[in-house]
N, C-alpha and C. Protein backbone atom coordinates (compact mmCIF):
# COMPACT_ATOMS: atom_id res chain seq x y z
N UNK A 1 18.28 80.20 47.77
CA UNK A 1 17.72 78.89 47.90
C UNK A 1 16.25 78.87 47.50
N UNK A 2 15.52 80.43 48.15
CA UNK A 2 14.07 79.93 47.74
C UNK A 2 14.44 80.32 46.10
N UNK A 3 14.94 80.46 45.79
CA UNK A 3 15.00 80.88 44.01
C UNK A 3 15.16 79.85 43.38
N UNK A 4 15.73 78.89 44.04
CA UNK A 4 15.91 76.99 43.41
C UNK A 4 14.74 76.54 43.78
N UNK A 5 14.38 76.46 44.91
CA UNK A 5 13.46 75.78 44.86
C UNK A 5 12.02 76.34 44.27
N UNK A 6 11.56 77.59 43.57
CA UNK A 6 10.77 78.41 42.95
C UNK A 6 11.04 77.54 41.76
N UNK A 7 12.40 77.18 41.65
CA UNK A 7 12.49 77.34 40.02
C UNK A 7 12.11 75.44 39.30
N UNK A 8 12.83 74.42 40.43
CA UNK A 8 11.97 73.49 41.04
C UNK A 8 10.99 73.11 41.29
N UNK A 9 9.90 73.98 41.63
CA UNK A 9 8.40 73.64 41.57
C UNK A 9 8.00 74.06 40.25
N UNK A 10 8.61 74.92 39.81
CA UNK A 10 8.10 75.00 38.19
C UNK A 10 8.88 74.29 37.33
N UNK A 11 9.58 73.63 37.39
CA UNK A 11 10.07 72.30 36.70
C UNK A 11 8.98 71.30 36.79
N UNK A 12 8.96 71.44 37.77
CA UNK A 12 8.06 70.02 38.82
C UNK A 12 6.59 70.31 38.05
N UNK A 13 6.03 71.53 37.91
CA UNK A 13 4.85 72.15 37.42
C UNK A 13 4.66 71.09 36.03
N UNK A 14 5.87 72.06 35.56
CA UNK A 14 5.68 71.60 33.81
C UNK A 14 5.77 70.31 33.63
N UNK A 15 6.73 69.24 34.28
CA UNK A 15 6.57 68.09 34.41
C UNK A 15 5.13 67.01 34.38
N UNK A 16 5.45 67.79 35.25
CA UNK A 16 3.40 66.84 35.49
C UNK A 16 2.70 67.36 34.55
N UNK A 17 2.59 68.65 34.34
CA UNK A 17 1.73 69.06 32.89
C UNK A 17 2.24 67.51 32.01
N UNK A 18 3.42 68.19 31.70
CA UNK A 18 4.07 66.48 30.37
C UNK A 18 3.74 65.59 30.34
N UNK A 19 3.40 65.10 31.81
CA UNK A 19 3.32 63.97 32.28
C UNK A 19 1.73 63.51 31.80
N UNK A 20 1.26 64.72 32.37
CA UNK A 20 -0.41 64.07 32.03
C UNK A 20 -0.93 64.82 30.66
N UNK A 21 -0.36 65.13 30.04
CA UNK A 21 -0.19 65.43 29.17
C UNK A 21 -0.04 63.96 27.93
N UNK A 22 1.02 63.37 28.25
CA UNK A 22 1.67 62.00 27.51
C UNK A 22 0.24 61.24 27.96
N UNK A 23 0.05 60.53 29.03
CA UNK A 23 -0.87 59.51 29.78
C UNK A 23 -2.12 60.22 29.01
N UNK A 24 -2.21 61.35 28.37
CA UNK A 24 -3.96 61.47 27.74
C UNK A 24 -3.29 60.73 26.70
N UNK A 25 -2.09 61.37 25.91
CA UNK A 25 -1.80 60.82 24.34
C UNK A 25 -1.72 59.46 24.11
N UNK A 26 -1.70 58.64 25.21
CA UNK A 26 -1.30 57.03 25.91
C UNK A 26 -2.40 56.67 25.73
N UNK A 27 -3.24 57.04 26.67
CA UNK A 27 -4.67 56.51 26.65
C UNK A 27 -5.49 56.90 25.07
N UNK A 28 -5.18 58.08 24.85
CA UNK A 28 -6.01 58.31 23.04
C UNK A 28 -5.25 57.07 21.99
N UNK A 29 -4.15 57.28 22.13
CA UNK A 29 -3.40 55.98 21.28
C UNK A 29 -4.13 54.63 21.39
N UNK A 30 -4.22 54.38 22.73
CA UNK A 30 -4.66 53.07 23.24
C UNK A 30 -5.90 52.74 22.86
N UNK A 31 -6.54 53.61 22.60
CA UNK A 31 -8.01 53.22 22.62
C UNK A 31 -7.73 53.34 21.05
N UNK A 32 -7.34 54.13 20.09
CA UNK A 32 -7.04 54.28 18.63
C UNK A 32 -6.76 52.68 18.19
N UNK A 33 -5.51 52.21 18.90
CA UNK A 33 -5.29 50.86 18.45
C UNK A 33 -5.92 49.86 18.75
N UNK A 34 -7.00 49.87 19.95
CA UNK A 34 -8.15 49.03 20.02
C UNK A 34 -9.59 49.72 19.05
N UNK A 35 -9.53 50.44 18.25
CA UNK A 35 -10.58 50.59 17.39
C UNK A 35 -10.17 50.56 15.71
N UNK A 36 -8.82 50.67 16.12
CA UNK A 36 -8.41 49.95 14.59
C UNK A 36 -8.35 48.49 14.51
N UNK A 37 -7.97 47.15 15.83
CA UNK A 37 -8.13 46.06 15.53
C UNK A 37 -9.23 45.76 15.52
N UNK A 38 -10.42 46.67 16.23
CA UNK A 38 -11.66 46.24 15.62
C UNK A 38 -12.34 46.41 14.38
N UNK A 39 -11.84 47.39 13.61
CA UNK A 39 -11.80 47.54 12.33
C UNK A 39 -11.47 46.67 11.52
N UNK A 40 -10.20 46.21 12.20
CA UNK A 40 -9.53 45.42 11.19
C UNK A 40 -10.09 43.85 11.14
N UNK A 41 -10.37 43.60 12.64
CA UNK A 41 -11.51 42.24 12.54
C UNK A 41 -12.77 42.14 11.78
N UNK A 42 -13.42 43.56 11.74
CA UNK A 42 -14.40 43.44 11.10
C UNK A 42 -13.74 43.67 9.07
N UNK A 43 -13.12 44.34 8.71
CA UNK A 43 -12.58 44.17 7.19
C UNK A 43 -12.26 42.68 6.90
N UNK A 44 -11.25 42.20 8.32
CA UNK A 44 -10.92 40.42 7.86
C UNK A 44 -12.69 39.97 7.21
N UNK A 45 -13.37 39.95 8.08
CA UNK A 45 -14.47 38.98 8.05
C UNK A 45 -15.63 39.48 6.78
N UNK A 46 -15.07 40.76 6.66
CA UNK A 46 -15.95 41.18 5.35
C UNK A 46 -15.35 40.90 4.22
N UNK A 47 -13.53 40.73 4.36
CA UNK A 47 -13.15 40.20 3.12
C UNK A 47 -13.37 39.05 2.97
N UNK A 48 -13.37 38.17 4.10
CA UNK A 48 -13.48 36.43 4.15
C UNK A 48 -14.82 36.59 3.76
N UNK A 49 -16.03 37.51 3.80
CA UNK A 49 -17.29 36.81 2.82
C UNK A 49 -17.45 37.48 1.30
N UNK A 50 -16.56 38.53 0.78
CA UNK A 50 -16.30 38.77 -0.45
C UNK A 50 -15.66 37.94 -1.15
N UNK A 51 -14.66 36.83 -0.79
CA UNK A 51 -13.41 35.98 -1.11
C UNK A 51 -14.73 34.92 -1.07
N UNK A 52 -15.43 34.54 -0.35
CA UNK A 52 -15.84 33.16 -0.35
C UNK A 52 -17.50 33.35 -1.58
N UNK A 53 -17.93 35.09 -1.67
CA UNK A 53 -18.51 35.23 -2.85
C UNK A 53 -18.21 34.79 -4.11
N UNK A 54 -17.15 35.17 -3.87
CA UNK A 54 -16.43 35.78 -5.12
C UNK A 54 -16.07 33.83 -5.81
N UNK A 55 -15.74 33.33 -4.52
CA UNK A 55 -15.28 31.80 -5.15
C UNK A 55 -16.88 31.01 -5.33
N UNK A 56 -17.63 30.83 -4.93
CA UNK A 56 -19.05 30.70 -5.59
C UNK A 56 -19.68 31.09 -6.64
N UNK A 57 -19.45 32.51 -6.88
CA UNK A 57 -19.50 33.19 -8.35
C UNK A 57 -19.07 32.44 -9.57
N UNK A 58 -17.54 32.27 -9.29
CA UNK A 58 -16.51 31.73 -10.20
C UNK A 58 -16.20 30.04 -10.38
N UNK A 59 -17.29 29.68 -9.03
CA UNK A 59 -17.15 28.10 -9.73
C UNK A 59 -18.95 27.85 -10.12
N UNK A 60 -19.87 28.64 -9.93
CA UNK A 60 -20.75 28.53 -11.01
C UNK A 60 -20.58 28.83 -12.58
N UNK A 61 -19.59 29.94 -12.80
CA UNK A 61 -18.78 30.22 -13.87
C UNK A 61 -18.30 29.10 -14.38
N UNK A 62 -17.92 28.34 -13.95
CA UNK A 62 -17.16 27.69 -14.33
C UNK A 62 -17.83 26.42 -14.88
N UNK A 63 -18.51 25.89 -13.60
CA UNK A 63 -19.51 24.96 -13.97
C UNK A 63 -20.37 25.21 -15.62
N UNK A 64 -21.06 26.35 -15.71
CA UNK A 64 -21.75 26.79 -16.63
C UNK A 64 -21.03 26.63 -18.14
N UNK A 65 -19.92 27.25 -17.73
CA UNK A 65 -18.68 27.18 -18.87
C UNK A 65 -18.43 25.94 -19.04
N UNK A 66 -18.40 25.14 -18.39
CA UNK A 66 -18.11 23.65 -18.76
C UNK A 66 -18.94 22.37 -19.40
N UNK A 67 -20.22 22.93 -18.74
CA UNK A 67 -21.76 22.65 -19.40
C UNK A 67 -22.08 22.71 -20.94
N UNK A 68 -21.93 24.38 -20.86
CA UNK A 68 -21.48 24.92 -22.35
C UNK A 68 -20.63 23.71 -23.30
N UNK A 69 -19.35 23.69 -22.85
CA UNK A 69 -17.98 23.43 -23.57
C UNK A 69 -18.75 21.67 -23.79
N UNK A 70 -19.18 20.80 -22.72
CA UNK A 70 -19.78 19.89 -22.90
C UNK A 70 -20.85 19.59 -23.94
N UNK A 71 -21.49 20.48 -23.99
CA UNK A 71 -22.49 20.64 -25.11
C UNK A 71 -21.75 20.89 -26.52
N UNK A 72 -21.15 21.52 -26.58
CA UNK A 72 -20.17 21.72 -28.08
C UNK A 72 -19.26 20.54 -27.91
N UNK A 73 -19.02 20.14 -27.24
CA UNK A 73 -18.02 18.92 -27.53
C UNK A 73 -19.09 17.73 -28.12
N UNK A 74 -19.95 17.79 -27.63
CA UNK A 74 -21.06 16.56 -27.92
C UNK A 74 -21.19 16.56 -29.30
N UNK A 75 -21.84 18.31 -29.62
CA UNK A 75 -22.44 18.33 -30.83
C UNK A 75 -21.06 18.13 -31.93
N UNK A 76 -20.12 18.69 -31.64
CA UNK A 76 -18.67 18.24 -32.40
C UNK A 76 -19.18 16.57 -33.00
N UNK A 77 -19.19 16.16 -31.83
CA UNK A 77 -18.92 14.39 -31.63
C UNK A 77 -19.81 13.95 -32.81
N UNK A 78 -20.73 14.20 -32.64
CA UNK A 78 -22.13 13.92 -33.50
C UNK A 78 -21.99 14.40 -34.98
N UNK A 79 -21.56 16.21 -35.19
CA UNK A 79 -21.24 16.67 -36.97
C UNK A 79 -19.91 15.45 -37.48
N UNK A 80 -18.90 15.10 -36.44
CA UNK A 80 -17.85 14.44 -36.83
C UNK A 80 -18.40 12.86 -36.93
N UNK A 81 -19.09 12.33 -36.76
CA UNK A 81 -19.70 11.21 -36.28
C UNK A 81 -20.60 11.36 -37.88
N UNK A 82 -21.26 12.05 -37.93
CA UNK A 82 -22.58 12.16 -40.01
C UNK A 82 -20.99 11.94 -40.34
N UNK A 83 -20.22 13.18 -40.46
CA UNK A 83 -18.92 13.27 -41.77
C UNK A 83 -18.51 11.68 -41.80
N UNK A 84 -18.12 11.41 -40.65
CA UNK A 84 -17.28 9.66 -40.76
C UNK A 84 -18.41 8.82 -41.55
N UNK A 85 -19.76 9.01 -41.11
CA UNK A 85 -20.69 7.88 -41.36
C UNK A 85 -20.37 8.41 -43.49
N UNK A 86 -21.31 9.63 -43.57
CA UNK A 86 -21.00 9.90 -44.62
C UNK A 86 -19.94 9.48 -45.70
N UNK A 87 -18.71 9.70 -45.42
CA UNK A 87 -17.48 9.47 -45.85
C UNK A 87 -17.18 7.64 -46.31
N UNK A 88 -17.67 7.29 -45.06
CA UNK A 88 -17.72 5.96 -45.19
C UNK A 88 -18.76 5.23 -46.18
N UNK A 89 -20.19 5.60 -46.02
CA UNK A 89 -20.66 5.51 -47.15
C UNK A 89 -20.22 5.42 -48.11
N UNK A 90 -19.39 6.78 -48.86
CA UNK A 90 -18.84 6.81 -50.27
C UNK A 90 -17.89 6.31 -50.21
N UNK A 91 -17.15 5.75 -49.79
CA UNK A 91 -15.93 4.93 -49.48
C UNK A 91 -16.50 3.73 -50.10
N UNK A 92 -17.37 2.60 -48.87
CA UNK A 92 -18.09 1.40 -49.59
C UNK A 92 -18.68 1.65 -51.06
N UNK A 93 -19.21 2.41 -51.37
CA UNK A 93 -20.29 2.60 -52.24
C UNK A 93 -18.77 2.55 -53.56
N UNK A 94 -18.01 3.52 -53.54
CA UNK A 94 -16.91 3.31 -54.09
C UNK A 94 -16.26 2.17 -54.73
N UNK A 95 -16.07 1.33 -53.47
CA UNK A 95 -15.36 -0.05 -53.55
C UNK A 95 -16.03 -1.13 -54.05
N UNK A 96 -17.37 -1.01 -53.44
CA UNK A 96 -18.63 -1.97 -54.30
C UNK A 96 -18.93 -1.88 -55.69
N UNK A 97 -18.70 -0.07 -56.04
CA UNK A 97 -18.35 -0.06 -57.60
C UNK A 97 -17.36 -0.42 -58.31
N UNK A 98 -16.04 -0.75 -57.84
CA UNK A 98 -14.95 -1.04 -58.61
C UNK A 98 -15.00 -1.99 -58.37
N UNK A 99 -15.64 -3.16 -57.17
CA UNK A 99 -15.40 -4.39 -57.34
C UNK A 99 -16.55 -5.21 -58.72
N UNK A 100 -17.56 -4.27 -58.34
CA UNK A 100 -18.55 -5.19 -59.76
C UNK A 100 -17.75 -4.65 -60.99
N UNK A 101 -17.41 -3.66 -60.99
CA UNK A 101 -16.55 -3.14 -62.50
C UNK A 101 -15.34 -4.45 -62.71
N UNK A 102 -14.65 -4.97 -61.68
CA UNK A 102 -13.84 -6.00 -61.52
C UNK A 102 -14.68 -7.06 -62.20
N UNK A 103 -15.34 -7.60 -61.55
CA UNK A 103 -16.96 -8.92 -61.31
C UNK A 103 -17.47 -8.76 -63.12
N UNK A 104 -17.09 -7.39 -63.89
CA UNK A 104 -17.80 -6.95 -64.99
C UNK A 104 -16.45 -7.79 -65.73
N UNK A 105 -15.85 -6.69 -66.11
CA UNK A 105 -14.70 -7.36 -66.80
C UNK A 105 -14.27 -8.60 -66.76
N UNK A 106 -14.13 -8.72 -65.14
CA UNK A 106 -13.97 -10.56 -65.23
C UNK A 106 -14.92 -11.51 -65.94
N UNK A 107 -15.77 -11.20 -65.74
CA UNK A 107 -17.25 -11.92 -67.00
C UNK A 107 -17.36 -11.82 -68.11
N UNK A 108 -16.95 -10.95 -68.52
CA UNK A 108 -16.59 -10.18 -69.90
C UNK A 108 -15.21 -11.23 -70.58
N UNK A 109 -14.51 -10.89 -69.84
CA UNK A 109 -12.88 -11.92 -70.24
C UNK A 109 -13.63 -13.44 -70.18
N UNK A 110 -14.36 -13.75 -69.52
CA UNK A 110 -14.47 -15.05 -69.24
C UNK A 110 -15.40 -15.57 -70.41
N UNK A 111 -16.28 -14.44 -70.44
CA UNK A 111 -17.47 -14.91 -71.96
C UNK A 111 -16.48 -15.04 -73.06
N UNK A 112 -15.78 -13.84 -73.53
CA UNK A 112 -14.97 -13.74 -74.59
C UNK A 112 -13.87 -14.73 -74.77
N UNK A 113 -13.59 -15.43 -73.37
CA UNK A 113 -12.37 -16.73 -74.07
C UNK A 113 -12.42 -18.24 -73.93
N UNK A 114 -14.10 -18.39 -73.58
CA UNK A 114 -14.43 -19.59 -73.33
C UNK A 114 -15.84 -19.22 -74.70
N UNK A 115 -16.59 -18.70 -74.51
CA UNK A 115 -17.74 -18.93 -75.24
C UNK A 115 -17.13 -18.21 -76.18
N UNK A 116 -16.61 -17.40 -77.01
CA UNK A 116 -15.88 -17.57 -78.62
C UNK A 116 -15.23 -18.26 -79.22
């Protein structure tokens, strides 16, 4: 009997060793996963001000780029704006010549079959 119960207290021994043994690994865990969500609160909030950089960056980008694109669209407006004026010019200038060339001949026919 005392040989059971010898063998019993050293069950009982190693037990509690286990025991407090686990309850350190419990408590190291525990505190591990309260210093990783503080980690992880602090990464959220460092990504939330890289993300909200990063979108300030990219709509001055953008702005700038659009400024830009505004400015070449203008000056477009304006080279296309001479060409039309231009074009148009020789267009009238054109038509004003073939109409007096018309205005010519017609005067011409008109001298030649009344005043001969």
């Amino acid at each position: 009997m005392e040989k059971r119960v010898l063998n019993l207290e050293l069950v009982l021994e190693q037990n509690t060793k286990l025991v407090e043994r686990l309850d350190r690994t419990m408590a190291h865990l525990t505190q591990s996963v309260a210093d990783l969500r503080v980690q992880m609160i602090q990464g959220h909030a460092e990504l939330r001000q890289e993300i909200t950089k990063g979108q300030s960056e990219l709509r001055q980008e953008i702005a700038a780029d659009q400024a830009e694109l505004r400015q070449e669209i203008a000056a477009d407006q304006a080279e296309f704006r001479k060409e039309i004026e231009r074009k148009s010019f020789w267009l009238i200038t054109a038509h004003y010549g073939a109409l007096l060339t018309l205005i010519g001949f017609l005067g011409k026919h008109f001298i030649d079959t009344y005043f001969k």
